[in-house]
PDB file of N, CA and C in Angstrom:
ATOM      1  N   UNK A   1      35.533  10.698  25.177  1.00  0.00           N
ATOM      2  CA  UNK A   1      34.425  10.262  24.364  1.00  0.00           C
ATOM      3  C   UNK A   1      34.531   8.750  24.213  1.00  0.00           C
ATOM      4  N   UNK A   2      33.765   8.052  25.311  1.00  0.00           N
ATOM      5  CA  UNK A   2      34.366   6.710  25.517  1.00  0.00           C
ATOM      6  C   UNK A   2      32.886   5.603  24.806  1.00  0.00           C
ATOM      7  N   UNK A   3      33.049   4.503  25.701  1.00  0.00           N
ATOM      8  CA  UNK A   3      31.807   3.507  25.496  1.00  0.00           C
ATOM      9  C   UNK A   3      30.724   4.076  25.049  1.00  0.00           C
ATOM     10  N   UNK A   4      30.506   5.017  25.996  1.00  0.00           N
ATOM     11  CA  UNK A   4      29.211   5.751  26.509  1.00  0.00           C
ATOM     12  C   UNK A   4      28.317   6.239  24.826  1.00  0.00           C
ATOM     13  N   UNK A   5      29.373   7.160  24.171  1.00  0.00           N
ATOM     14  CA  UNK A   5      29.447   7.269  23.197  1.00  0.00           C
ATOM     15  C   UNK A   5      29.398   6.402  22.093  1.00  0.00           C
ATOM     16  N   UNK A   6      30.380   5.101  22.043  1.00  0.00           N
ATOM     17  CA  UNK A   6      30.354   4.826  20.701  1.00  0.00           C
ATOM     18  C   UNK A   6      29.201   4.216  20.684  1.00  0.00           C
ATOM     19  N   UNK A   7      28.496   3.673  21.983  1.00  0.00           N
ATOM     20  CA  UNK A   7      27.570   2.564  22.138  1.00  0.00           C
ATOM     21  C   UNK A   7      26.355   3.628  21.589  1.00  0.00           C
ATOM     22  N   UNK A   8      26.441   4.838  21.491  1.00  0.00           N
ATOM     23  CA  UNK A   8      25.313   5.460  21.024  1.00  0.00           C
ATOM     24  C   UNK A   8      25.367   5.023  19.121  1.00  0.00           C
ATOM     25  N   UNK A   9      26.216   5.324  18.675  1.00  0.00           N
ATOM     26  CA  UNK A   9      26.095   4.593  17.106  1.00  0.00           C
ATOM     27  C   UNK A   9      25.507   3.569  16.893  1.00  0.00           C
ATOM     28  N   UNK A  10      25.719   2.369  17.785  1.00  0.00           N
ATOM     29  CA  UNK A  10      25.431   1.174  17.813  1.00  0.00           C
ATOM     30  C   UNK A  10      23.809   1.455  18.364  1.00  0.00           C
ATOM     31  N   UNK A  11      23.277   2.084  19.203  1.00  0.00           N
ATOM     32  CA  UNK A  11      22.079   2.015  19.492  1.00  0.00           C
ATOM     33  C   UNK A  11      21.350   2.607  18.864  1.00  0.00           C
ATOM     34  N   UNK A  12      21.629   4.106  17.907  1.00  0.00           N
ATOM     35  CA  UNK A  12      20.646   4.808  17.190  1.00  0.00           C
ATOM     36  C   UNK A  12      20.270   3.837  15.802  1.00  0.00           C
ATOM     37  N   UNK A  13      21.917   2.837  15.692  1.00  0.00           N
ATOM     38  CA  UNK A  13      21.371   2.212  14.154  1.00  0.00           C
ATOM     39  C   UNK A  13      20.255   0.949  14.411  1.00  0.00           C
ATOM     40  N   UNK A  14      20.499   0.205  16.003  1.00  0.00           N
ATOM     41  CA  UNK A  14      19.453  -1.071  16.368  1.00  0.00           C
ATOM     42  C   UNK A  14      18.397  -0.096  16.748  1.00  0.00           C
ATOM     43  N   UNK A  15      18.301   0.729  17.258  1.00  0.00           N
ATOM     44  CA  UNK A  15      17.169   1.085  17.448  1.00  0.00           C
ATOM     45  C   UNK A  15      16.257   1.841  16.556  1.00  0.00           C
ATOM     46  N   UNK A  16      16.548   2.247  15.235  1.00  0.00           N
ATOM     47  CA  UNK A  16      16.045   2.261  13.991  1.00  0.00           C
ATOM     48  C   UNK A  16      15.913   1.803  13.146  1.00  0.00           C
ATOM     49  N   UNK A  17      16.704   0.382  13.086  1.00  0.00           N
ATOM     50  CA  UNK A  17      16.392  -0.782  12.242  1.00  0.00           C
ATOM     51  C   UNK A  17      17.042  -0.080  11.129  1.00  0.00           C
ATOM     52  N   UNK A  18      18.061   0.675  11.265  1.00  0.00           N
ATOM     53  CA  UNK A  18      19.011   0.975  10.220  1.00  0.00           C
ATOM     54  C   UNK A  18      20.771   0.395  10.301  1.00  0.00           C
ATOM     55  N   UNK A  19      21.037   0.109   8.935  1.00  0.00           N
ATOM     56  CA  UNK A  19      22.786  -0.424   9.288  1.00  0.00           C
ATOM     57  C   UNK A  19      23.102   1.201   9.393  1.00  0.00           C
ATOM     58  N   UNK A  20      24.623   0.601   9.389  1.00  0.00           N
ATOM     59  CA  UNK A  20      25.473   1.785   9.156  1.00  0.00           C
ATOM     60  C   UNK A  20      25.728   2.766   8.107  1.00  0.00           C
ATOM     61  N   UNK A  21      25.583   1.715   6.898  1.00  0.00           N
ATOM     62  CA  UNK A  21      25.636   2.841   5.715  1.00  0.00           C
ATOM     63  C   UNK A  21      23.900   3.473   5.715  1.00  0.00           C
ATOM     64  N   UNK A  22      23.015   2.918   6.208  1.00  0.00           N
ATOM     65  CA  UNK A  22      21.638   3.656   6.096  1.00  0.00           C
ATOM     66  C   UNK A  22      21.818   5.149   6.759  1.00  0.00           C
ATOM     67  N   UNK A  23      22.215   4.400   8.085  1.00  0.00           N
ATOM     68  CA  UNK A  23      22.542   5.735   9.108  1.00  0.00           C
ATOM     69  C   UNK A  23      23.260   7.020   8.691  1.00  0.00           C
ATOM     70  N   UNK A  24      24.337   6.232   8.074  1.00  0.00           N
ATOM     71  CA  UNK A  24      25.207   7.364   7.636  1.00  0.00           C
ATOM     72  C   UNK A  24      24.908   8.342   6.533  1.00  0.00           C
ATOM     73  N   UNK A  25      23.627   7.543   5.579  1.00  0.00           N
ATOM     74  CA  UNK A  25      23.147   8.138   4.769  1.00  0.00           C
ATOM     75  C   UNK A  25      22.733   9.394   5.277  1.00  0.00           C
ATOM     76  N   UNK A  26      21.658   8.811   6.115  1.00  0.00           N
ATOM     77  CA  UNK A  26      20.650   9.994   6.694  1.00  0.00           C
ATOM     78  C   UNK A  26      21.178  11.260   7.101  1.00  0.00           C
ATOM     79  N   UNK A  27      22.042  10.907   8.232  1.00  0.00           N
ATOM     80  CA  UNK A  27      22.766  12.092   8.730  1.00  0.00           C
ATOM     81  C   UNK A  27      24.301  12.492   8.189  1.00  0.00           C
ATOM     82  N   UNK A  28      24.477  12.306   6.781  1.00  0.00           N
ATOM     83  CA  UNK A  28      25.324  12.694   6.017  1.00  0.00           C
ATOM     84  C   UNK A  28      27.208  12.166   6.546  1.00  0.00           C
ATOM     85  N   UNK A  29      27.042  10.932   6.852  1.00  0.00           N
ATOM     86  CA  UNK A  29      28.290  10.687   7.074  1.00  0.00           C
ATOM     87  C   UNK A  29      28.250   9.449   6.284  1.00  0.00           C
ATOM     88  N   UNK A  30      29.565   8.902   6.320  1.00  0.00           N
ATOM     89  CA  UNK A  30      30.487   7.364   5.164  1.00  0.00           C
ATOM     90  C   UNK A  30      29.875   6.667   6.354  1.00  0.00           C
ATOM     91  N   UNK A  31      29.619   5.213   5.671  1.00  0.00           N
ATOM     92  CA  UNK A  31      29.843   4.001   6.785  1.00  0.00           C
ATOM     93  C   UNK A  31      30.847   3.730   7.596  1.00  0.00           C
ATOM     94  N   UNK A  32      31.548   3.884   6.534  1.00  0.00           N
ATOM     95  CA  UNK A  32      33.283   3.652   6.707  1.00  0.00           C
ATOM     96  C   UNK A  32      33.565   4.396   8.586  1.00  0.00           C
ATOM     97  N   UNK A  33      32.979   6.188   8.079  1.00  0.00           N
ATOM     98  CA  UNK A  33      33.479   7.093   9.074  1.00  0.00           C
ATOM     99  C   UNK A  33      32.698   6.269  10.357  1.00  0.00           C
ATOM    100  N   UNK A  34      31.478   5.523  10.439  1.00  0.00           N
ATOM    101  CA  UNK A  34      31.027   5.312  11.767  1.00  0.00           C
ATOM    102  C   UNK A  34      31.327   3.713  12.199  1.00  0.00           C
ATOM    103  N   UNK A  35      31.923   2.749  11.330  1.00  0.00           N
ATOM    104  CA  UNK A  35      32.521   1.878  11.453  1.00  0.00           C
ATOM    105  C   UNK A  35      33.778   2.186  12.091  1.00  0.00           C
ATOM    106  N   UNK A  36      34.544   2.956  11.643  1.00  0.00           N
ATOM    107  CA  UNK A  36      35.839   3.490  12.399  1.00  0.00           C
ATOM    108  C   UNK A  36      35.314   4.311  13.881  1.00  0.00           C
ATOM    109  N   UNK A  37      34.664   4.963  13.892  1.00  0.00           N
ATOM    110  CA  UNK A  37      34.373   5.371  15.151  1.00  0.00           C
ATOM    111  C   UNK A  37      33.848   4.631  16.386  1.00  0.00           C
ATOM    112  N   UNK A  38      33.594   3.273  15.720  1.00  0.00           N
ATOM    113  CA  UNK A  38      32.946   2.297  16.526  1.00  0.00           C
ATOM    114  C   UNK A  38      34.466   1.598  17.105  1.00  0.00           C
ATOM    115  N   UNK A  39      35.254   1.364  15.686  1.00  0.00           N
ATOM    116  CA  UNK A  39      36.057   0.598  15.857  1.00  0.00           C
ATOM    117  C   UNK A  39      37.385   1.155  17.022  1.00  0.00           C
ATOM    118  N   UNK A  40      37.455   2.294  16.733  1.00  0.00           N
ATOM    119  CA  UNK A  40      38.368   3.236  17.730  1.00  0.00           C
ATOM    120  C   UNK A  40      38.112   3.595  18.870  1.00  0.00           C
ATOM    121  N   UNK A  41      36.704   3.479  19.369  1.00  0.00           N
ATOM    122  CA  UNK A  41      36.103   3.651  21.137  1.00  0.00           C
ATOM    123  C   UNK A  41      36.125   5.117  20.555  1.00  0.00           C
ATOM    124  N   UNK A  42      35.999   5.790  19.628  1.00  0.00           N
ATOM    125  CA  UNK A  42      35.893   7.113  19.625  1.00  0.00           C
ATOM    126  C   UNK A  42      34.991   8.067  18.834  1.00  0.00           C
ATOM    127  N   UNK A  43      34.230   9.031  19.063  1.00  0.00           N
ATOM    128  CA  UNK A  43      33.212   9.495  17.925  1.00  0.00           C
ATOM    129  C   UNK A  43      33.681  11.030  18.609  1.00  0.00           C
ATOM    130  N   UNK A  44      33.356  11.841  17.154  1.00  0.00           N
ATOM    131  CA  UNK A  44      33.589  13.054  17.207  1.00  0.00           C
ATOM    132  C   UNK A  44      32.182  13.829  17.667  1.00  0.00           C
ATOM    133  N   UNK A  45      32.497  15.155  18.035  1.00  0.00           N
ATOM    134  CA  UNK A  45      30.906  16.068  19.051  1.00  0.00           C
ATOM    135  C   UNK A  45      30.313  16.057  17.644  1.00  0.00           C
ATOM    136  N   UNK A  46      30.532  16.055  16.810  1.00  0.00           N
ATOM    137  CA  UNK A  46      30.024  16.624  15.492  1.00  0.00           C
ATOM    138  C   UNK A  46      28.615  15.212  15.278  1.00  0.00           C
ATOM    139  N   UNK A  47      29.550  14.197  15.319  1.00  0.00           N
ATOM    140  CA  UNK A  47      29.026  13.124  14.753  1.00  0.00           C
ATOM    141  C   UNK A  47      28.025  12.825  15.933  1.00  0.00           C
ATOM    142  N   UNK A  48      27.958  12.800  17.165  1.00  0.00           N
ATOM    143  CA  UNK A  48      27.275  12.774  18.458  1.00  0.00           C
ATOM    144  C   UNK A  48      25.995  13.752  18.082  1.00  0.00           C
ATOM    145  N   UNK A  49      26.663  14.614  17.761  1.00  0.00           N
ATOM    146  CA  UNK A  49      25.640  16.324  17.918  1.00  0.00           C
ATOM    147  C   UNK A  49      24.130  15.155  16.554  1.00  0.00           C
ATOM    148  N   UNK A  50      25.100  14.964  15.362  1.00  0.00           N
ATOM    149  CA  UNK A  50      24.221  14.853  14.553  1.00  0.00           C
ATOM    150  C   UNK A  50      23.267  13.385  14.626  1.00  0.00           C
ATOM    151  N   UNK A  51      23.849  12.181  15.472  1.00  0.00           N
ATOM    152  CA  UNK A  51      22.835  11.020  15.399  1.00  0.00           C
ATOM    153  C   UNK A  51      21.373  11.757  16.507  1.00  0.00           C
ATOM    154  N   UNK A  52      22.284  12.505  17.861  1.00  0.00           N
ATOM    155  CA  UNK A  52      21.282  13.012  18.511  1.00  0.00           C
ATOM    156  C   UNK A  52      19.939  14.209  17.689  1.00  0.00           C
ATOM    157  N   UNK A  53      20.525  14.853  16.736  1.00  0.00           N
ATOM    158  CA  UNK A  53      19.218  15.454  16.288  1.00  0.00           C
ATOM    159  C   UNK A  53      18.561  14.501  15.159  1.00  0.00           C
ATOM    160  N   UNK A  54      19.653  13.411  14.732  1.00  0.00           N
ATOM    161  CA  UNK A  54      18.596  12.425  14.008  1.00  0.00           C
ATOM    162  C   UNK A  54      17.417  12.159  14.766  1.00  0.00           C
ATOM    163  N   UNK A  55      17.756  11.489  15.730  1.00  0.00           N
ATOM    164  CA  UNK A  55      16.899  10.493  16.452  1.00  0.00           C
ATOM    165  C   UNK A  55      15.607  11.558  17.013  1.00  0.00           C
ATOM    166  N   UNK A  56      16.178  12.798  17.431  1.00  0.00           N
ATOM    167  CA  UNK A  56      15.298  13.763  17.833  1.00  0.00           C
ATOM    168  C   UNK A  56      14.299  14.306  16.668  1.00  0.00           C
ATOM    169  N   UNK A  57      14.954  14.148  15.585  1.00  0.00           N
ATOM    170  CA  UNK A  57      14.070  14.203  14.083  1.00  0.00           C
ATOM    171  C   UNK A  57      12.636  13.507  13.937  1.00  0.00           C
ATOM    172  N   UNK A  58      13.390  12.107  14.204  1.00  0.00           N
ATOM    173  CA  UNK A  58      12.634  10.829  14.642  1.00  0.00           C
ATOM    174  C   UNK A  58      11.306  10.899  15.351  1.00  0.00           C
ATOM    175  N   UNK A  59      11.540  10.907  16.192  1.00  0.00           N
ATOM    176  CA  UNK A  59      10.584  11.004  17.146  1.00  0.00           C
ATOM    177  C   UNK A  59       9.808  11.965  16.985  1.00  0.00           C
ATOM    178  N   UNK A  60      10.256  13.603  16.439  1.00  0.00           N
ATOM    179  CA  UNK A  60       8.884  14.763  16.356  1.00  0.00           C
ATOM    180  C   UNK A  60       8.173  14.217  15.287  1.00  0.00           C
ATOM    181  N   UNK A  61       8.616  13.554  14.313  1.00  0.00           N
ATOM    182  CA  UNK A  61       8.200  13.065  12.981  1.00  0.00           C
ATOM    183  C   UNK A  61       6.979  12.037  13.874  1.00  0.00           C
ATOM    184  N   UNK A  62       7.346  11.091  14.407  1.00  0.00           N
ATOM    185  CA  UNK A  62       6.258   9.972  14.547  1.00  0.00           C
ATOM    186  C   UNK A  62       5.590  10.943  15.727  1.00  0.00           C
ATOM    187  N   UNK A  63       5.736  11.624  16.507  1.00  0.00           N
ATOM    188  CA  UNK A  63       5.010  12.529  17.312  1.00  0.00           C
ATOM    189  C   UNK A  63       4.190  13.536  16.552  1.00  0.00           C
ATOM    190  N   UNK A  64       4.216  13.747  15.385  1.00  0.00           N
ATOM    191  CA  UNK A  64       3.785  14.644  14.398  1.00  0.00           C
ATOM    192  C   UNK A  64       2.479  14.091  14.059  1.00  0.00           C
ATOM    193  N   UNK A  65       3.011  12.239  13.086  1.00  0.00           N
ATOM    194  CA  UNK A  65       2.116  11.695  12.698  1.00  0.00           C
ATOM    195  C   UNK A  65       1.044  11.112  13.713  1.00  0.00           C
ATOM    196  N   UNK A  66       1.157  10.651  15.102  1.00  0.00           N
ATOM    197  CA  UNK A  66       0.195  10.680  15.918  1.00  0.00           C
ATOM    198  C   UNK A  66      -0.444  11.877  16.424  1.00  0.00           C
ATOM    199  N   UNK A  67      -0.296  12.864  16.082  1.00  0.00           N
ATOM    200  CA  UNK A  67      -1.242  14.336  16.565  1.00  0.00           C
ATOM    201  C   UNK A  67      -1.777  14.364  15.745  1.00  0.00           C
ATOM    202  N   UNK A  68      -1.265  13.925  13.840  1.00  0.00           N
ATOM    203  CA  UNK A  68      -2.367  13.951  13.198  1.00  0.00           C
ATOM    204  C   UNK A  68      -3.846  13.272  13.221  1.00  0.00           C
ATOM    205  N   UNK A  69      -3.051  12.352  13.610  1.00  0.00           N
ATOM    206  CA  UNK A  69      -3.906  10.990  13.677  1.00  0.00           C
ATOM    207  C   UNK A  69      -4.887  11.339  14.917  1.00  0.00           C
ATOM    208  N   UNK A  70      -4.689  11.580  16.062  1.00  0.00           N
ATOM    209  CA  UNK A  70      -6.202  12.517  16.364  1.00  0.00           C
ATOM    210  C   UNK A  70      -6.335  13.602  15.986  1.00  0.00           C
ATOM    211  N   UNK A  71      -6.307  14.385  15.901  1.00  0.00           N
ATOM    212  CA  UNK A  71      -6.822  15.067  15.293  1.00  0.00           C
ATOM    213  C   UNK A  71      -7.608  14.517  14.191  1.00  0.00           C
ATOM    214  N   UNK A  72      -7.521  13.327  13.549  1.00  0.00           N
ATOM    215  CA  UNK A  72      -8.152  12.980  12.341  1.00  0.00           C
ATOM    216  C   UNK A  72      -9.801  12.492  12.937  1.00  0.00           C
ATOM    217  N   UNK A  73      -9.364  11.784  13.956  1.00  0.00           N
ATOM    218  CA  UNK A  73     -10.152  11.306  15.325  1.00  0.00           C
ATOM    219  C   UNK A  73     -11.128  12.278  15.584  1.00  0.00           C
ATOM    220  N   UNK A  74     -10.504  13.101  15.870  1.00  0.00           N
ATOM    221  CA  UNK A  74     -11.539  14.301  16.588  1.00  0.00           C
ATOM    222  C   UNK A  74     -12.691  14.819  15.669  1.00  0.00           C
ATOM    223  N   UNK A  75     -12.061  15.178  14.378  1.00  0.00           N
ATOM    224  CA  UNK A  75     -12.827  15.768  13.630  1.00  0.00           C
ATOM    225  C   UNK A  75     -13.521  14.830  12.713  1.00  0.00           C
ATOM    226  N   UNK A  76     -13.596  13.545  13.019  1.00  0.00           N
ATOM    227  CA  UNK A  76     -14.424  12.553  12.509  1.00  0.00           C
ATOM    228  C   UNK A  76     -15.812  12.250  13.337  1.00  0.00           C
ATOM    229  N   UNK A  77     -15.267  12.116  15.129  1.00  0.00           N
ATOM    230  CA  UNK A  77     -16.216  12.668  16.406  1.00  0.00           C
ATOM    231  C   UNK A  77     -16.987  13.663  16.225  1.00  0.00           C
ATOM    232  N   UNK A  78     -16.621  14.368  15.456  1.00  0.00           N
ATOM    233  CA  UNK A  78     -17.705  15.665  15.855  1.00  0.00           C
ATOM    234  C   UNK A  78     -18.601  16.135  14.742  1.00  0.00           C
ATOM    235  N   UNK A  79     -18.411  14.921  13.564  1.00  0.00           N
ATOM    236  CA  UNK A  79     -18.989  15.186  12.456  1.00  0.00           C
ATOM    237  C   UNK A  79     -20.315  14.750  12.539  1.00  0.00           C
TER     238      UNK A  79
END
């Protein structure tokens, strides 16, 4: 569980415009725990498993709010 990995911590928090303690909020871990995991080249499946269904959270969420959003479209079209 090398680079590949820790560089995912580092990318789910820049690529959400969240620090570490935000992150860690969300998906229920310490700063501390993903500062050390950064700091050690090492992250646990647990902690992997959970930024990946963050981010996957993420995305159905803003995929959610754009289906609403036509749909809001549509039924404004046809009024």
């Amino acid at each position: 569980m090398e680079d590949k990995e820790v560089h995912l911590v580092k990318r789910v928090s820049k690529e959400l415009g969240l620090t570490y303690k935000e992150l860690g909020e969300k998906i229920g871990y310490s700063e501390s725990i993903l500062r050390q995991s950064v700091s050690k080249n090492k992250i646990s499946s647990q902690l992997k498993r959970a930024l990946e269904l963050y981010v996957e959270t993420v995305k159905l969420k803003e995929e959610k709010k754009e289906t609403e959003r036509i749909k809001d479209l549509i039924k404004t079209f046809f009024k």
